[in-house]
C-alpha atoms as a PDB file:
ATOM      1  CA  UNK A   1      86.083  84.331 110.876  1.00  0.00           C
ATOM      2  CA  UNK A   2      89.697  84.722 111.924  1.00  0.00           C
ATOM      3  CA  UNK A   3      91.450  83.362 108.799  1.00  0.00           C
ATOM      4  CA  UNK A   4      89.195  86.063 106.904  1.00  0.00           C
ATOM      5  CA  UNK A   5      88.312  89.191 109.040  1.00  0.00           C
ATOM      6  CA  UNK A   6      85.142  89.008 107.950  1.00  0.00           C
ATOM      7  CA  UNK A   7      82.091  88.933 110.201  1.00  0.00           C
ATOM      8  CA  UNK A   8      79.427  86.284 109.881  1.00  0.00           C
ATOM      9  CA  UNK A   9      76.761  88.564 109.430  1.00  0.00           C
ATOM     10  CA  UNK A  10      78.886  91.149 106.992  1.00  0.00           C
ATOM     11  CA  UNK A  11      76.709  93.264 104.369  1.00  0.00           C
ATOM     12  CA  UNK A  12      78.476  93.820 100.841  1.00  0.00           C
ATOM     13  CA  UNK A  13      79.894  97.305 100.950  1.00  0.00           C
ATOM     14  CA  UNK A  14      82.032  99.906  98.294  1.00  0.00           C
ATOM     15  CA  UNK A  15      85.499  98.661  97.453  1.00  0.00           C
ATOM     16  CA  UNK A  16      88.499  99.742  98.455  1.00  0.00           C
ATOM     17  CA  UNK A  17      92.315 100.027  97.121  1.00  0.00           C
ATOM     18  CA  UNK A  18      93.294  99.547 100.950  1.00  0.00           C
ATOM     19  CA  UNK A  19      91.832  96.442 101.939  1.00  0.00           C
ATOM     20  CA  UNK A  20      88.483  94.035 102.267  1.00  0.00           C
ATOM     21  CA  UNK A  21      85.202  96.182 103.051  1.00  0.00           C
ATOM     22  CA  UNK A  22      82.268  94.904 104.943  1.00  0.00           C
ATOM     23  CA  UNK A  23      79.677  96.417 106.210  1.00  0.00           C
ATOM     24  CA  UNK A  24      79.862  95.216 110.095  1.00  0.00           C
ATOM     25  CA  UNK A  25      76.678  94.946 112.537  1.00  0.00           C
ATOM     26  CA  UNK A  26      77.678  95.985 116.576  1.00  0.00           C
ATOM     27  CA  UNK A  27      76.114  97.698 119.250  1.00  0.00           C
ATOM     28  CA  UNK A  28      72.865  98.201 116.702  1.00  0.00           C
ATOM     29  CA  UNK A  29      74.447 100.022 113.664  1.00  0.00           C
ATOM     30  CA  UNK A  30      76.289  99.083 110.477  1.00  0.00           C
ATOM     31  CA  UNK A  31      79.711  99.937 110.257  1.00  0.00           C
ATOM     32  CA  UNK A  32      81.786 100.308 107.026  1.00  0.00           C
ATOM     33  CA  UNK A  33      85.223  98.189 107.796  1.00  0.00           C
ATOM     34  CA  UNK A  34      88.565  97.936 106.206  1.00  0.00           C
ATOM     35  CA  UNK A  35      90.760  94.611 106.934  1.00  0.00           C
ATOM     36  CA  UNK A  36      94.278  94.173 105.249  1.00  0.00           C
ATOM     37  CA  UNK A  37      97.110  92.294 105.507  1.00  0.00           C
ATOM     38  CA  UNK A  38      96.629  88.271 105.615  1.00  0.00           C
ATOM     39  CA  UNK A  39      97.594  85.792 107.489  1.00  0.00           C
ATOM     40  CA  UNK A  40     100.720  87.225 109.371  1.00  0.00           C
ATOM     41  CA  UNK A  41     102.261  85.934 112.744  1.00  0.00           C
ATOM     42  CA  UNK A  42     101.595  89.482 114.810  1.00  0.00           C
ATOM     43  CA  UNK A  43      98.345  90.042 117.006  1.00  0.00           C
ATOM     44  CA  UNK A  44      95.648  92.057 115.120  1.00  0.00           C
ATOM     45  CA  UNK A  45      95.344  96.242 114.962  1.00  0.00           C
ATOM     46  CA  UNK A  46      92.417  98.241 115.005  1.00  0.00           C
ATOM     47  CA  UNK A  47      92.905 101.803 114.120  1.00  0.00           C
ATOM     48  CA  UNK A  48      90.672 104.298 115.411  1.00  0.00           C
ATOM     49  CA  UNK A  49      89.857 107.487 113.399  1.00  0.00           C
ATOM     50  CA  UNK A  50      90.251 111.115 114.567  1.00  0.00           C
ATOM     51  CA  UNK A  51      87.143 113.480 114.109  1.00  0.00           C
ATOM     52  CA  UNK A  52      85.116 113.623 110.889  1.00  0.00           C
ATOM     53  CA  UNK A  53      87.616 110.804 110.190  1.00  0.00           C
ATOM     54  CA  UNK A  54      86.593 107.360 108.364  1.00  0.00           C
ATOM     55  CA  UNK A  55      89.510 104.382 107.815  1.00  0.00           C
ATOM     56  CA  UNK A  56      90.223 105.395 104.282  1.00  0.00           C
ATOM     57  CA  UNK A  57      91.037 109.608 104.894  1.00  0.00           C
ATOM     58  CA  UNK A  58      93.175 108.476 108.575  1.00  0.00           C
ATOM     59  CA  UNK A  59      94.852 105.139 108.602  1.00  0.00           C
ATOM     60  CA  UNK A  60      95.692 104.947 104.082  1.00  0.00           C
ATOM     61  CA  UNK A  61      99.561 104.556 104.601  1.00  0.00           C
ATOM     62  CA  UNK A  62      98.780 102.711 108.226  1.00  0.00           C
ATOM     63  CA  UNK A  63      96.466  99.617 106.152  1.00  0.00           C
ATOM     64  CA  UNK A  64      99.137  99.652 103.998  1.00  0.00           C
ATOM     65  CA  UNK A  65     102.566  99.678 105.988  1.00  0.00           C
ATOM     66  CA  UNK A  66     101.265  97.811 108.718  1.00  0.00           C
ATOM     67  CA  UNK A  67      99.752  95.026 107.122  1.00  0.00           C
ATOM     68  CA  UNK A  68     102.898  92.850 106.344  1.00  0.00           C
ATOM     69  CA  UNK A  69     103.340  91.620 109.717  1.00  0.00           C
ATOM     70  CA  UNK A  70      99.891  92.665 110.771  1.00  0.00           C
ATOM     71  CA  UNK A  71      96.264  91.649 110.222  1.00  0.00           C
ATOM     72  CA  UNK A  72      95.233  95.244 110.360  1.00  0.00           C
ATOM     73  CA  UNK A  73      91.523  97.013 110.770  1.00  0.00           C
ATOM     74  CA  UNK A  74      90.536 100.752 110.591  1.00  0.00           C
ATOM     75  CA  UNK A  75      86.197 101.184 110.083  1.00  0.00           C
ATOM     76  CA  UNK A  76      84.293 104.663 109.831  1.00  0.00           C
ATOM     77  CA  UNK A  77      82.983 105.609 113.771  1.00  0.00           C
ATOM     78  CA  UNK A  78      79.208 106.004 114.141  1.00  0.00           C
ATOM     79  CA  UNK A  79      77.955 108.975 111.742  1.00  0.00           C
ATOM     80  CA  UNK A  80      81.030 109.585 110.003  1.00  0.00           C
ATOM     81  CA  UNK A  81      81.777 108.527 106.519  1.00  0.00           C
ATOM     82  CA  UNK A  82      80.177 105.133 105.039  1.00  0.00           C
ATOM     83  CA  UNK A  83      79.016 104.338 108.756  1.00  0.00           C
ATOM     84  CA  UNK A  84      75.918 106.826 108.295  1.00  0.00           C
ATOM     85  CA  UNK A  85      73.142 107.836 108.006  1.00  0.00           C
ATOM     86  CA  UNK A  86      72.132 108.422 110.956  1.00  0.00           C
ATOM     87  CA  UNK A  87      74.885 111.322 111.126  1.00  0.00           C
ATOM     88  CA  UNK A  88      76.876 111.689 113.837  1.00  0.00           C
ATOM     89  CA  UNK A  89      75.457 112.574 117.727  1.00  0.00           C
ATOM     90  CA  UNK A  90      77.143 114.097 120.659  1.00  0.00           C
ATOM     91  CA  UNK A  91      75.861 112.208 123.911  1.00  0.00           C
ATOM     92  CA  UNK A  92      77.724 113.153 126.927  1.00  0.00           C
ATOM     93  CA  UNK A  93      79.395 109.158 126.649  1.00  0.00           C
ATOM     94  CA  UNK A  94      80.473 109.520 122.907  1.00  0.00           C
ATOM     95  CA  UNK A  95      84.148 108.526 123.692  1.00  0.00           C
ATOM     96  CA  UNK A  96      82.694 105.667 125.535  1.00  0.00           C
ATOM     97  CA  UNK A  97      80.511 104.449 123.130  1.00  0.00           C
ATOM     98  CA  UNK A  98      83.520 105.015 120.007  1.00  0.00           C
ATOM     99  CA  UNK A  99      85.110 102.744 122.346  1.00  0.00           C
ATOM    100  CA  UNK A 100      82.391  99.770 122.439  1.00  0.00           C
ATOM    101  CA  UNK A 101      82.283 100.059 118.972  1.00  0.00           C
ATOM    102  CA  UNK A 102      85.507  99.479 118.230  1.00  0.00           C
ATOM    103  CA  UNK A 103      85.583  96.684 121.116  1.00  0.00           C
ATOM    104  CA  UNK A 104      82.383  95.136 119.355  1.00  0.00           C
ATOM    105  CA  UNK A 105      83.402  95.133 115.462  1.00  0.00           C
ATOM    106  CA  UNK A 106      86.785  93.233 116.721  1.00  0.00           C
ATOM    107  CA  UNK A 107      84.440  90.626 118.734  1.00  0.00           C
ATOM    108  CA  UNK A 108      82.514  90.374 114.966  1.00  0.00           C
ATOM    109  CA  UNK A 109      85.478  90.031 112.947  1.00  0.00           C
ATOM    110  CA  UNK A 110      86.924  87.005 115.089  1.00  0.00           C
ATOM    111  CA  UNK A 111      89.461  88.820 117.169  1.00  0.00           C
ATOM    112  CA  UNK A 112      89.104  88.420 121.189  1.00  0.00           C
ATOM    113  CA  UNK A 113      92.637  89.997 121.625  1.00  0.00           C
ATOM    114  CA  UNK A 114      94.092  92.682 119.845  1.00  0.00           C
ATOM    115  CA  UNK A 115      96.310  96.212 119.969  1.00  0.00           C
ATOM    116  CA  UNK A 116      95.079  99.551 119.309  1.00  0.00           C
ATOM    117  CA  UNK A 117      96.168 102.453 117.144  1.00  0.00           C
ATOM    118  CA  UNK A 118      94.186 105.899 118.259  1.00  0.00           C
ATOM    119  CA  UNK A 119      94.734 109.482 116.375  1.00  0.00           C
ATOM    120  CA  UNK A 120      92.962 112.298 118.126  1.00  0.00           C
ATOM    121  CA  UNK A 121      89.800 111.613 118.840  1.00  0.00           C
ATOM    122  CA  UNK A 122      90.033 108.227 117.868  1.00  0.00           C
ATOM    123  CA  UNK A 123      93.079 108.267 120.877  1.00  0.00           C
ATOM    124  CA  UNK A 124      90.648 109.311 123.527  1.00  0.00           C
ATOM    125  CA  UNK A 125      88.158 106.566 123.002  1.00  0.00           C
ATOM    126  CA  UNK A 126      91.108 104.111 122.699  1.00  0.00           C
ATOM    127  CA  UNK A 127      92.553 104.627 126.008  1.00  0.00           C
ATOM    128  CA  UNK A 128      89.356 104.499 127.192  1.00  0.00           C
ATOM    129  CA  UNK A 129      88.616 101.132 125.225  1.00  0.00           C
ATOM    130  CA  UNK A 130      92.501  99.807 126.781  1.00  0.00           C
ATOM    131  CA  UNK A 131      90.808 100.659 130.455  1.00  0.00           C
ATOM    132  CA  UNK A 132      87.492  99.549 130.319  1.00  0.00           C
ATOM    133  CA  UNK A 133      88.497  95.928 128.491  1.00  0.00           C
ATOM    134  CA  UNK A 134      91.621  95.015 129.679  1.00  0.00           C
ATOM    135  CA  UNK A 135      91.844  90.952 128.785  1.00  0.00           C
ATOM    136  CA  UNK A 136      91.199  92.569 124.877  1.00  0.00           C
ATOM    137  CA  UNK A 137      94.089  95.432 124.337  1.00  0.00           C
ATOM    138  CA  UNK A 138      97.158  93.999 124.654  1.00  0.00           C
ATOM    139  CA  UNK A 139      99.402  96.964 123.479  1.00  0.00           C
ATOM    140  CA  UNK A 140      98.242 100.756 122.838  1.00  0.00           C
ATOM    141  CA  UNK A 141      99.784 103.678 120.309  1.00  0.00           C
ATOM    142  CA  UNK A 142      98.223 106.951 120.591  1.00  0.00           C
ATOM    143  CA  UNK A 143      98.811 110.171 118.758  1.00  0.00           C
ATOM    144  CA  UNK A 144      97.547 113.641 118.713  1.00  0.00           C
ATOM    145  CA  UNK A 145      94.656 113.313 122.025  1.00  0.00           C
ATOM    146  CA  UNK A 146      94.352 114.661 124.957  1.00  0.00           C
ATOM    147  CA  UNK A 147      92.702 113.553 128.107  1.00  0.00           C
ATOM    148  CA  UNK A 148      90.942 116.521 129.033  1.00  0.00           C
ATOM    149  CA  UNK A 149      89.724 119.668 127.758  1.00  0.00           C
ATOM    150  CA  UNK A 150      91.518 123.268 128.899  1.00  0.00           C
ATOM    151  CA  UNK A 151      90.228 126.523 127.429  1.00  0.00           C
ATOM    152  CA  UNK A 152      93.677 126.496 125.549  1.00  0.00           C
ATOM    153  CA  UNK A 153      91.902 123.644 123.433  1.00  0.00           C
ATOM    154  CA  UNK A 154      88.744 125.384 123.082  1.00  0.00           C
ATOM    155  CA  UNK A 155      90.691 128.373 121.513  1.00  0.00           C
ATOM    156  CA  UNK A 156      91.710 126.026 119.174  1.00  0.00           C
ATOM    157  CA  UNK A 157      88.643 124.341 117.968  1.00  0.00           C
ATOM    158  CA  UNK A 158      86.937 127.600 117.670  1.00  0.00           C
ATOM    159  CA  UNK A 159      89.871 128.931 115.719  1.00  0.00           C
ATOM    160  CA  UNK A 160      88.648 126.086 112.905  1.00  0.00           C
ATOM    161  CA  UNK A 161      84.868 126.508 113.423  1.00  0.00           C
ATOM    162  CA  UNK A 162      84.206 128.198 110.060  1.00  0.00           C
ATOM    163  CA  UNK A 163      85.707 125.282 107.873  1.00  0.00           C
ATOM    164  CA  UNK A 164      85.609 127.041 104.483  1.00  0.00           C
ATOM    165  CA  UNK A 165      87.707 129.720 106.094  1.00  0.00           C
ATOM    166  CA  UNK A 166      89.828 128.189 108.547  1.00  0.00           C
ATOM    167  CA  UNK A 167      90.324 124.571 106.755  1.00  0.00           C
ATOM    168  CA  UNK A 168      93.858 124.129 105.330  1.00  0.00           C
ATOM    169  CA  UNK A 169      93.073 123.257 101.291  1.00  0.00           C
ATOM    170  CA  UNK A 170      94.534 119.372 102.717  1.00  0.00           C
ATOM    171  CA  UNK A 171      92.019 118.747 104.987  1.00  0.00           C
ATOM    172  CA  UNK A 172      88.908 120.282 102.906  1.00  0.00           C
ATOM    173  CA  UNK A 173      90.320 117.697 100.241  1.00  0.00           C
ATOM    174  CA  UNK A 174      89.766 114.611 102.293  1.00  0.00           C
ATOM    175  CA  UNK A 175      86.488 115.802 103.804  1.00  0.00           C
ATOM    176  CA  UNK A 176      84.422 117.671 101.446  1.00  0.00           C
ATOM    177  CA  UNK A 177      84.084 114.577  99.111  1.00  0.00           C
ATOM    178  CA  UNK A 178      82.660 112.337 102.274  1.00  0.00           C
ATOM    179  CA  UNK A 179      80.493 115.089 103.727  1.00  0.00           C
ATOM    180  CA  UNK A 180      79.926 117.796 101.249  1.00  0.00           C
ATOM    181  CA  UNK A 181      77.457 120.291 102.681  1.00  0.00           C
ATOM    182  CA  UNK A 182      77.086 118.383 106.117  1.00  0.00           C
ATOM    183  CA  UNK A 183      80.788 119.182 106.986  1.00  0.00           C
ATOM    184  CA  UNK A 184      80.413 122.732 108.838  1.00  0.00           C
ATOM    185  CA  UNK A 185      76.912 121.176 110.248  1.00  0.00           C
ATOM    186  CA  UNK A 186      78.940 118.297 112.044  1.00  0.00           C
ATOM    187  CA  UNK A 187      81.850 120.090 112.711  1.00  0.00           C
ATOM    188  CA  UNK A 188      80.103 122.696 114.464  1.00  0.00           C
ATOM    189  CA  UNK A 189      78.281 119.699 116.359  1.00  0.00           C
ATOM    190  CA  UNK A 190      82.079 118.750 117.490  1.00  0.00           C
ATOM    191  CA  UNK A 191      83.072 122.213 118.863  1.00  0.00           C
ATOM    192  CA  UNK A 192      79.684 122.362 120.187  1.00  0.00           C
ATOM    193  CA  UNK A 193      80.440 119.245 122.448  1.00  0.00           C
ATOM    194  CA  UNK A 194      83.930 120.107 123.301  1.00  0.00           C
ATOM    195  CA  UNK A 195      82.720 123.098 125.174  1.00  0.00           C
ATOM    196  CA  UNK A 196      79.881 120.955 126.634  1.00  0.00           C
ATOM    197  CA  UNK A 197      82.808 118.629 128.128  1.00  0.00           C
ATOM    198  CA  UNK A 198      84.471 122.107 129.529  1.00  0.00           C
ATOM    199  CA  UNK A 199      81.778 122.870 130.854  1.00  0.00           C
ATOM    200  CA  UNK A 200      81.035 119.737 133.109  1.00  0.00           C
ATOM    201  CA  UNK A 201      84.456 119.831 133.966  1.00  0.00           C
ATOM    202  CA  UNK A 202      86.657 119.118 131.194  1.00  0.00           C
ATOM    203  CA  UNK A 203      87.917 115.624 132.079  1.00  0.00           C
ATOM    204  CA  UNK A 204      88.178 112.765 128.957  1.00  0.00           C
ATOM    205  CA  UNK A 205      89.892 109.947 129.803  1.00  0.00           C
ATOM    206  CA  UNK A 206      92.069 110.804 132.572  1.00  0.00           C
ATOM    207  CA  UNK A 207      91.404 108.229 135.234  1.00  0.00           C
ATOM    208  CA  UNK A 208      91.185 105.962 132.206  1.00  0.00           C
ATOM    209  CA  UNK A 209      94.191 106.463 131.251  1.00  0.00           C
ATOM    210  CA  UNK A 210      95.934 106.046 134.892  1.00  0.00           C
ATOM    211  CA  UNK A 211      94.496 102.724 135.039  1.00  0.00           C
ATOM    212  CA  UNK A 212      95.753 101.560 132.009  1.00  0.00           C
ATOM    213  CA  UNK A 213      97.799  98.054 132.265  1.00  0.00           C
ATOM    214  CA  UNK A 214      99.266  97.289 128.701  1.00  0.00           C
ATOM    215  CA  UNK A 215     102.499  98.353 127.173  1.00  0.00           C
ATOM    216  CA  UNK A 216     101.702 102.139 125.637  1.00  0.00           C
ATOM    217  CA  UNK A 217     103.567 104.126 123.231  1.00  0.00           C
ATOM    218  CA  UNK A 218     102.640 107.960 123.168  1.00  0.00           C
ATOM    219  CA  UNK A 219     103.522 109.641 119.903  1.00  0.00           C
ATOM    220  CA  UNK A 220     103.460 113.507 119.239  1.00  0.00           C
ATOM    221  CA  UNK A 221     104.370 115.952 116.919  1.00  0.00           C
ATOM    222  CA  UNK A 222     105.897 119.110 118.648  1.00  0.00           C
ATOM    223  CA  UNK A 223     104.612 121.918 116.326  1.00  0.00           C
ATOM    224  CA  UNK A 224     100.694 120.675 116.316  1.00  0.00           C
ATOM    225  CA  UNK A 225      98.608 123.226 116.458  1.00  0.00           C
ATOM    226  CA  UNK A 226      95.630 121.640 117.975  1.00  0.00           C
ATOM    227  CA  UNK A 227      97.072 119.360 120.704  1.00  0.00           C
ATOM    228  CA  UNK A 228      99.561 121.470 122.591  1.00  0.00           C
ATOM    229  CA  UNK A 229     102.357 118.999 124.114  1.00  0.00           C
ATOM    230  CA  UNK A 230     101.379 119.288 127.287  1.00  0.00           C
ATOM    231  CA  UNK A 231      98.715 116.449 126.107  1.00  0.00           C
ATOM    232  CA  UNK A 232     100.930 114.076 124.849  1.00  0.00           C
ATOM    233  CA  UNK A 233     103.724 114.784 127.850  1.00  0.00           C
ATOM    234  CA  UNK A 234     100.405 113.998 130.595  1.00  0.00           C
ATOM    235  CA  UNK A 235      99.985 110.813 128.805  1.00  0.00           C
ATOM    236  CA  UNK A 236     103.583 109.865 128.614  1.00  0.00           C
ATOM    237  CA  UNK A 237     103.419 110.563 132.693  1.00  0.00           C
ATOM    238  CA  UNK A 238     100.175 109.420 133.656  1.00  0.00           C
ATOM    239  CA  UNK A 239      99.761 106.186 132.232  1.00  0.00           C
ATOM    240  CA  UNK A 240     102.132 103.485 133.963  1.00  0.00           C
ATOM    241  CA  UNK A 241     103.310 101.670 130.998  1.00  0.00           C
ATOM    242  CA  UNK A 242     104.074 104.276 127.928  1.00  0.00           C
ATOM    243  CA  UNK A 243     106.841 105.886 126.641  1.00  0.00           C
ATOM    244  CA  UNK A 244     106.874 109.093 124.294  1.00  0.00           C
ATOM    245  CA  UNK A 245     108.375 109.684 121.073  1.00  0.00           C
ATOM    246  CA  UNK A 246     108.102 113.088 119.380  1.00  0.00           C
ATOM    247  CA  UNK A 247     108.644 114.260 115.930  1.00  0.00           C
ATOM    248  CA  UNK A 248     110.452 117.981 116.284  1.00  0.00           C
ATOM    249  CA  UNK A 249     109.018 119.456 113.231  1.00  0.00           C
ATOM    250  CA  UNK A 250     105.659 116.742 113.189  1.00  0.00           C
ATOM    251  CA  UNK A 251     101.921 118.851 113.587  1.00  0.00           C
ATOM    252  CA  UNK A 252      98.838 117.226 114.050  1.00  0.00           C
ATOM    253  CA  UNK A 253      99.186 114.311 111.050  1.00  0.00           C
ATOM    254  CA  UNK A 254     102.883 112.610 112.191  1.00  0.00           C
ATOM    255  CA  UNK A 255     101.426 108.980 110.643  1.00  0.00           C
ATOM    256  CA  UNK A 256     100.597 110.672 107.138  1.00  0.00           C
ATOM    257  CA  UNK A 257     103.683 113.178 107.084  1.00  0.00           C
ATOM    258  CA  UNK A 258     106.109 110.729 108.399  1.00  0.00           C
ATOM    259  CA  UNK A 259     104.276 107.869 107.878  1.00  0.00           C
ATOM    260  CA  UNK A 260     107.378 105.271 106.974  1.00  0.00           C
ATOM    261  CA  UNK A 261     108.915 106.459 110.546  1.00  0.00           C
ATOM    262  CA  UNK A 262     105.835 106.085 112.125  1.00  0.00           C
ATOM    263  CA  UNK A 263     104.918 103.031 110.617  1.00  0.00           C
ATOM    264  CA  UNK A 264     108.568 101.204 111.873  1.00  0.00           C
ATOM    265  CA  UNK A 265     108.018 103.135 115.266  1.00  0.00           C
ATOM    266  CA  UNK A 266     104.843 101.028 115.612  1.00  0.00           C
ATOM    267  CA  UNK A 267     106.166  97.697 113.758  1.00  0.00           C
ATOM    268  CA  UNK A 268     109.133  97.634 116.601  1.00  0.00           C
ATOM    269  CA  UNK A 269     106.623  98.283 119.038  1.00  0.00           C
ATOM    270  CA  UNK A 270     104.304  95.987 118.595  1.00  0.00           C
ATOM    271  CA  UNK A 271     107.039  93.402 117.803  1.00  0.00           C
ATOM    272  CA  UNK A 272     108.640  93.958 121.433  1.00  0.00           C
END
């Protein structure tokens, strides 16, 4: 399966302009999968969606600009996007399971060892993914997560519970086509399980994080509104390996704003 990215078992799924689709069976569900770039020298990427994200609304310019030197892999998590039904749950583990997922689809596609790309969400679960399988993640980039909850954050969701109202016309764009009228539904679901989280303490992925081992690069804009820097500076502190690189005028969305910075940022990384 290596030479391909393609899993033995892989279902026929909807094209894309972005790379091969598949339909991907791991840890009991079908995921929908995106592999480009072909048979380049560097180690294989997965890139791991934000919330409500899917491969195609997060990681566009990242399947494109990273696949020259990359073999590189983005899917949509459990319950988002082509990956449901069943829509998308909130267990107490969700990170954790994100995490297997992603783990489990690279085990499919042929790829024991690989490096990890996380926005948001999608960060949390892959620092948690870099700490629970070690001998798999060889080099981590995160963006825009945060490794525990403060009432700060909470502020922030609930600031964007109402979507229709508090949306920017951007994000409705990408997520009203893939969700229509299951968006506020879900997204309400997500707020709903940050303040669950709060309330058992708030912690993500901190010890996670402070045990991680590979080479990690910590990327943040300095004006986004959702993850105050604080996140991104805990990281940059907390895990042993990482560095931090901040965009002075970069919000929540640094690798679609800036994406041809961010996209070199990563190359050299990974390339080190």
């Amino acid at each position: 399966p290596v030479a391909h990215c393609r899993a033995a078992s892989a279902a026929a799924a909807p094209p894309s302009e972005l790379g091969a689709t598949q339909f991907v069976e791991a840890n009991g569900r079908q995921f929908f999968v995106v592999c480009a770039g072909g048979s380049s020298s560097g180690s294989p990427v997965i890139c791991m969606p934000g919330a409500m994200g899917t491969a195609e609304t997060d990681f566009a310019p990242q399947l494109k600009g990273l696949a020259p030197q990359h073999r590189v892999v983005s899917f949509d998590p459990r319950g988002y996007g082509k990956s449901r039904p069943p829509v998308r749950d909130w267990p107490v583990d969700f990170y954790h399971r994100d995490a297997e997922d992603a783990h489990a689809i690279m085990e499919k596609l042929g790829f024991p060892k690989y490096s990890v790309v996380g926005w948001s969400d999608g960060a949390n679960a892959a620092v948690i993914l870099a700490a629970k399988r070690p001998e798999a993640v060889q080099k981590l980039v995160i963006f825009g997560g945060n490794s525990w909850v403060s009432q700060e954050d909470i502020d922030s969701y609930e600031a964007t519970r109402d979507v229709k109202k508090n949306w920017s016309k951007r994000m409705l764009d990408a997520h009203v086509p893939v969700y229509g009228d299951d968006l506020q539904p879900m997204w309400d679901g997500f707020c709903d399980a940050m303040k669950g989280i709060m309330s058992r303490g708030g912690d993500i992925c901190q010890g996670e994080a402070k045990r991680l081992k590979c080479p990690t690069f910590v990327l943040a804009g300095a004006k986004d509104p959702i993850v105050p820097m604080f996140h991104p500076e805990w990281f940059a502190k907390n895990i042993p390996n990482a560095r931090l690189h901040t965009f002075p005028d970069g919000k929540h969305n640094i690798h679609l704003k800036y994406a041809d910075e961010f996209n070199k940022l990563v190359l050299d990384f990974l390339a080190e």
